[in-house]
N, C-alpha and C. Protein backbone atom coordinates (compact mmCIF):
# COMPACT_ATOMS: atom_id res chain seq x y z
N UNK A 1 -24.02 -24.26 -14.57
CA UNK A 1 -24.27 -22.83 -14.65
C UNK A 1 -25.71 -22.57 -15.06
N UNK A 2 -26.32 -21.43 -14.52
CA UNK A 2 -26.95 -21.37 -14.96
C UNK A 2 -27.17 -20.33 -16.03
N UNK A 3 -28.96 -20.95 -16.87
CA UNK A 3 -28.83 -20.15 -18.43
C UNK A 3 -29.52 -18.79 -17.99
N UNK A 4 -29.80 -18.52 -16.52
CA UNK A 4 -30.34 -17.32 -16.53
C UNK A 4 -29.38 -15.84 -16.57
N UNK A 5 -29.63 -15.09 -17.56
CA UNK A 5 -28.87 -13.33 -17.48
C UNK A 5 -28.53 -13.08 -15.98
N UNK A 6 -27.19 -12.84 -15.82
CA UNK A 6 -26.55 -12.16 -14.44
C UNK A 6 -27.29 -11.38 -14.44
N UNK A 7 -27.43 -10.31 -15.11
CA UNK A 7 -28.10 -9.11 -15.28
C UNK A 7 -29.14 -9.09 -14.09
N UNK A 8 -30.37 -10.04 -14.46
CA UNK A 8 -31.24 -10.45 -13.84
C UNK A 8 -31.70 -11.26 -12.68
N UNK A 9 -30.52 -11.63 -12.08
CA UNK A 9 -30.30 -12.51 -11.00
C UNK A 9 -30.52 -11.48 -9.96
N UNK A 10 -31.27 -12.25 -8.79
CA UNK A 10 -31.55 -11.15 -7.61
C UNK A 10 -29.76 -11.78 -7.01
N UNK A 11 -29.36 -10.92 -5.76
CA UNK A 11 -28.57 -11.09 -5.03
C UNK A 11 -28.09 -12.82 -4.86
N UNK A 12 -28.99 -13.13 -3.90
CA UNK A 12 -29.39 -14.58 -3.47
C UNK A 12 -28.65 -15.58 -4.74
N UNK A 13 -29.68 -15.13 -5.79
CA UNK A 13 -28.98 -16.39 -7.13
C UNK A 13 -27.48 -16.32 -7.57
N UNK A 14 -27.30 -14.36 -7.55
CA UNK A 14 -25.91 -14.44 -7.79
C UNK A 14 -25.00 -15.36 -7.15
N UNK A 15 -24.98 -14.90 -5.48
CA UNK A 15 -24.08 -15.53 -5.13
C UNK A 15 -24.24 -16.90 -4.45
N UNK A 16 -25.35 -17.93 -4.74
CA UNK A 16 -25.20 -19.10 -5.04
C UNK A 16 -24.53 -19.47 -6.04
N UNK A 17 -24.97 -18.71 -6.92
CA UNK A 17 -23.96 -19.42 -8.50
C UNK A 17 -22.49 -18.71 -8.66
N UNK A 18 -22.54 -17.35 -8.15
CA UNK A 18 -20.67 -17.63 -7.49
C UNK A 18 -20.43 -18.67 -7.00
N UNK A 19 -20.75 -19.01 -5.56
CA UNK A 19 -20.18 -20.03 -4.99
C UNK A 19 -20.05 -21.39 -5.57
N UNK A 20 -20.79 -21.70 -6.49
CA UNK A 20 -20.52 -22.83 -7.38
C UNK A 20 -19.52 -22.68 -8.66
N UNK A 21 -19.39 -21.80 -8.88
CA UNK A 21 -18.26 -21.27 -10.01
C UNK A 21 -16.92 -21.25 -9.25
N UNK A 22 -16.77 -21.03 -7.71
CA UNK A 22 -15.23 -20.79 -7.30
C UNK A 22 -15.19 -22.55 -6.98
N UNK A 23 -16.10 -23.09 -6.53
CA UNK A 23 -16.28 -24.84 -6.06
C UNK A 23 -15.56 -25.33 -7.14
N UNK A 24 -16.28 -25.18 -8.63
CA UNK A 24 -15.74 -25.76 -9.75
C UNK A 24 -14.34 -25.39 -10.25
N UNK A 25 -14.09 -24.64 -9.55
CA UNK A 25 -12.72 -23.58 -10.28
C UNK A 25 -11.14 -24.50 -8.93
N UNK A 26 -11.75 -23.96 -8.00
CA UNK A 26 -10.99 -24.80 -6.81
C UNK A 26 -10.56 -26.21 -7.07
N UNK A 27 -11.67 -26.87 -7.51
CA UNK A 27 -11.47 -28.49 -7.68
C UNK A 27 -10.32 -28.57 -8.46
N UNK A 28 -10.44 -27.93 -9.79
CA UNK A 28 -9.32 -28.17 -10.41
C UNK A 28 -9.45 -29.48 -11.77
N UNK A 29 -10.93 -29.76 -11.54
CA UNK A 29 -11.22 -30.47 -13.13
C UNK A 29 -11.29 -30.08 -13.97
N UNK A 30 -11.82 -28.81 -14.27
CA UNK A 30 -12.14 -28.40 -15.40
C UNK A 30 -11.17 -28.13 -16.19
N UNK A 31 -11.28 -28.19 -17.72
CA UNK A 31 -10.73 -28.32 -18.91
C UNK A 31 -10.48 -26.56 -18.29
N UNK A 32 -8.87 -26.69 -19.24
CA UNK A 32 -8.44 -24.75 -19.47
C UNK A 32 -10.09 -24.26 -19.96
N UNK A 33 -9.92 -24.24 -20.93
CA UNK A 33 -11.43 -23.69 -21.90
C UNK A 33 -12.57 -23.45 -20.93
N UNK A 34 -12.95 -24.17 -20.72
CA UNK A 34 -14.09 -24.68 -19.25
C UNK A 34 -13.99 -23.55 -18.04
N UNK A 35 -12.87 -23.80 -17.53
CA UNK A 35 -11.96 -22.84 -16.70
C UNK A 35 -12.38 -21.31 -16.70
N UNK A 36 -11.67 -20.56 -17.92
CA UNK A 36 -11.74 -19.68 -18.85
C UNK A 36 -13.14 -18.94 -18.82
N UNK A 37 -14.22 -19.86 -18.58
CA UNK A 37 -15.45 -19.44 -19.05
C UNK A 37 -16.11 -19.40 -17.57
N UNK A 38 -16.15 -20.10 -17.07
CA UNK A 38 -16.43 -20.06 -15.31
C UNK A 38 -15.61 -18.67 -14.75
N UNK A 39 -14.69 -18.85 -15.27
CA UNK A 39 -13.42 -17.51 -14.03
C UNK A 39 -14.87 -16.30 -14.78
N UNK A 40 -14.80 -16.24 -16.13
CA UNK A 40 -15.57 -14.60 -16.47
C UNK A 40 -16.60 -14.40 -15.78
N UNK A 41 -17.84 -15.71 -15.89
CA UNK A 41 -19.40 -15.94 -15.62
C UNK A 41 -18.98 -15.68 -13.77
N UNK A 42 -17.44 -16.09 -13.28
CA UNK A 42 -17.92 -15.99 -11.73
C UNK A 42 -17.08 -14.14 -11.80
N UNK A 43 -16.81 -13.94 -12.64
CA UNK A 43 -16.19 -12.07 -12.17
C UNK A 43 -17.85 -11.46 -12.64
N UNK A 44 -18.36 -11.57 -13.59
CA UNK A 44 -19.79 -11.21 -13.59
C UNK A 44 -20.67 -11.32 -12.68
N UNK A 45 -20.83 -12.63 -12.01
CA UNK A 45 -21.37 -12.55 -10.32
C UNK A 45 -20.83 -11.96 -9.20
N UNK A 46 -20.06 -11.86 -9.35
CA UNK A 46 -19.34 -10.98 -8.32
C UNK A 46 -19.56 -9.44 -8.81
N UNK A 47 -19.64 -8.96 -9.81
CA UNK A 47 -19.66 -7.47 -10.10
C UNK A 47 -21.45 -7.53 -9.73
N UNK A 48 -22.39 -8.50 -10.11
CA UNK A 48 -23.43 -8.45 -10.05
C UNK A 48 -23.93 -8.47 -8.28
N UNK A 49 -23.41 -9.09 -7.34
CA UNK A 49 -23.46 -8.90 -6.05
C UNK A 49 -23.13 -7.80 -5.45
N UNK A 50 -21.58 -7.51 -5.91
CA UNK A 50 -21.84 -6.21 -5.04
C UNK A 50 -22.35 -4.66 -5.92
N UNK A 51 -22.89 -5.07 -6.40
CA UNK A 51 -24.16 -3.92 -7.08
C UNK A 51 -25.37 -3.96 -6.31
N UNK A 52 -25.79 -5.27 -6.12
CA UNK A 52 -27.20 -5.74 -5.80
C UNK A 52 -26.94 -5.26 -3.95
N UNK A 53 -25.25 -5.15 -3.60
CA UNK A 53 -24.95 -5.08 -2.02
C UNK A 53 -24.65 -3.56 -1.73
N UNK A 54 -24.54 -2.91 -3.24
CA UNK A 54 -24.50 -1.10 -2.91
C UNK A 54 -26.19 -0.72 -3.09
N UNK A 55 -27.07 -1.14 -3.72
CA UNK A 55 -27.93 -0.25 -3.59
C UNK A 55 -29.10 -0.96 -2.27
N UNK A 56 -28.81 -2.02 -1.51
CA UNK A 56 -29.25 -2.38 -0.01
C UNK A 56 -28.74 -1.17 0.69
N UNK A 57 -27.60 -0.91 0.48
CA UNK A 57 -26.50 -0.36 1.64
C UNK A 57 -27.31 1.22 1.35
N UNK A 58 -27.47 1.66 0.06
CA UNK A 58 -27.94 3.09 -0.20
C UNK A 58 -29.17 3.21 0.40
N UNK A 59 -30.10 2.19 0.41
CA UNK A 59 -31.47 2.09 0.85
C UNK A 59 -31.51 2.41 2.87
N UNK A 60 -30.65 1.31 3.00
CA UNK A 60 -30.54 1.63 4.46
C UNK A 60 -29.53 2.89 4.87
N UNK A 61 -29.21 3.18 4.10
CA UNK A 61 -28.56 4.87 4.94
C UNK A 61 -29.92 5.56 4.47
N UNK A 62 -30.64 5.77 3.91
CA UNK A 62 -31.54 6.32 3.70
C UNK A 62 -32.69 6.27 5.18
N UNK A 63 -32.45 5.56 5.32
CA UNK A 63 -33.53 5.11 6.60
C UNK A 63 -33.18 6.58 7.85
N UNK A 64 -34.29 7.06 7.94
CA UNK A 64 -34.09 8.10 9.24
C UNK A 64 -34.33 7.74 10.53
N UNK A 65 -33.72 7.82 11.80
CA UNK A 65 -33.67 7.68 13.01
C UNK A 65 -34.61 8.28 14.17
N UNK A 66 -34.85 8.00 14.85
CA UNK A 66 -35.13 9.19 16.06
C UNK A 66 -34.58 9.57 16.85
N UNK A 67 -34.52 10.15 17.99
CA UNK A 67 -33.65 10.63 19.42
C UNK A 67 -32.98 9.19 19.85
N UNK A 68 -34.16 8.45 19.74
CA UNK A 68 -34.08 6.65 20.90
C UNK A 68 -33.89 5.61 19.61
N UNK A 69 -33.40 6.45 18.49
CA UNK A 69 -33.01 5.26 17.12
C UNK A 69 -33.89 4.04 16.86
N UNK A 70 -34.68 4.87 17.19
CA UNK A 70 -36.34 3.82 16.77
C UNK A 70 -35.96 4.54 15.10
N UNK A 71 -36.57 3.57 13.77
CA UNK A 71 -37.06 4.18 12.25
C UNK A 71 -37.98 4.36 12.60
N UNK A 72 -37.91 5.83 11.86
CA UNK A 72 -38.94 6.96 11.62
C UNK A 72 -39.64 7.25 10.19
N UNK A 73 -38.59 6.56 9.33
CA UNK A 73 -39.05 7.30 7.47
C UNK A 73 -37.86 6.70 6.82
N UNK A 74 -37.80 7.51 5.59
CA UNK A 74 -36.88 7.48 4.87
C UNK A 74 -36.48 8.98 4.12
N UNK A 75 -35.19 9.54 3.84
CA UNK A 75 -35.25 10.62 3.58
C UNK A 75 -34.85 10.52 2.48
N UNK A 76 -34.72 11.70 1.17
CA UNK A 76 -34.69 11.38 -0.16
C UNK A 76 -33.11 11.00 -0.07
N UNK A 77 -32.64 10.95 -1.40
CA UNK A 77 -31.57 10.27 -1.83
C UNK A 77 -30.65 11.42 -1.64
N UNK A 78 -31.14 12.74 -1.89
CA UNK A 78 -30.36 14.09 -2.30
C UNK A 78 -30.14 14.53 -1.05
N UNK A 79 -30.96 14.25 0.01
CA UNK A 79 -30.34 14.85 1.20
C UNK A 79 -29.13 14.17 1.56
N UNK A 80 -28.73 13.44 1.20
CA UNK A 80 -27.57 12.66 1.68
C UNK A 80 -25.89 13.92 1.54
């Protein structure tokens, strides 16, 4: 695991280090205790991904179109 803050993890790191938290969890070595502490650190990456996957998603609806859906801009947040 790593010692870096979820908090602070871009997308990318999150869910590398999910995917190594469900690897370790799947296998089925780990001590209960061990276990226990991986299941939280991987529900924290996961809450941390799709945070990092709603405000992509907010960014690109933001994106304005043209007639021929060429991008043109971006429009504020409030026009939405």
């Amino acid at each position: 695991m790593s010692d870096k803050p979820v908090s602070e993890m871009s997308f990318e790191e999150a869910l590398a280090e999910l995917e190594r938290v469900v690897g370790d969890l799947e296998r089925g070595d780990v001590a209960l205790e061990a276990s226990i502490k991986l299941y939280e650190r991987g529900a924290e990456l996961k809450k941390r991904c799709e945070e990092k996957l709603k405000e992509a998603e907010e960014k690109v609806a933001l994106i304005t179109l043209d007639e021929n859906g060429a991008p043109t801009g971006t429009q504020p947040a409030e026009g939405l």
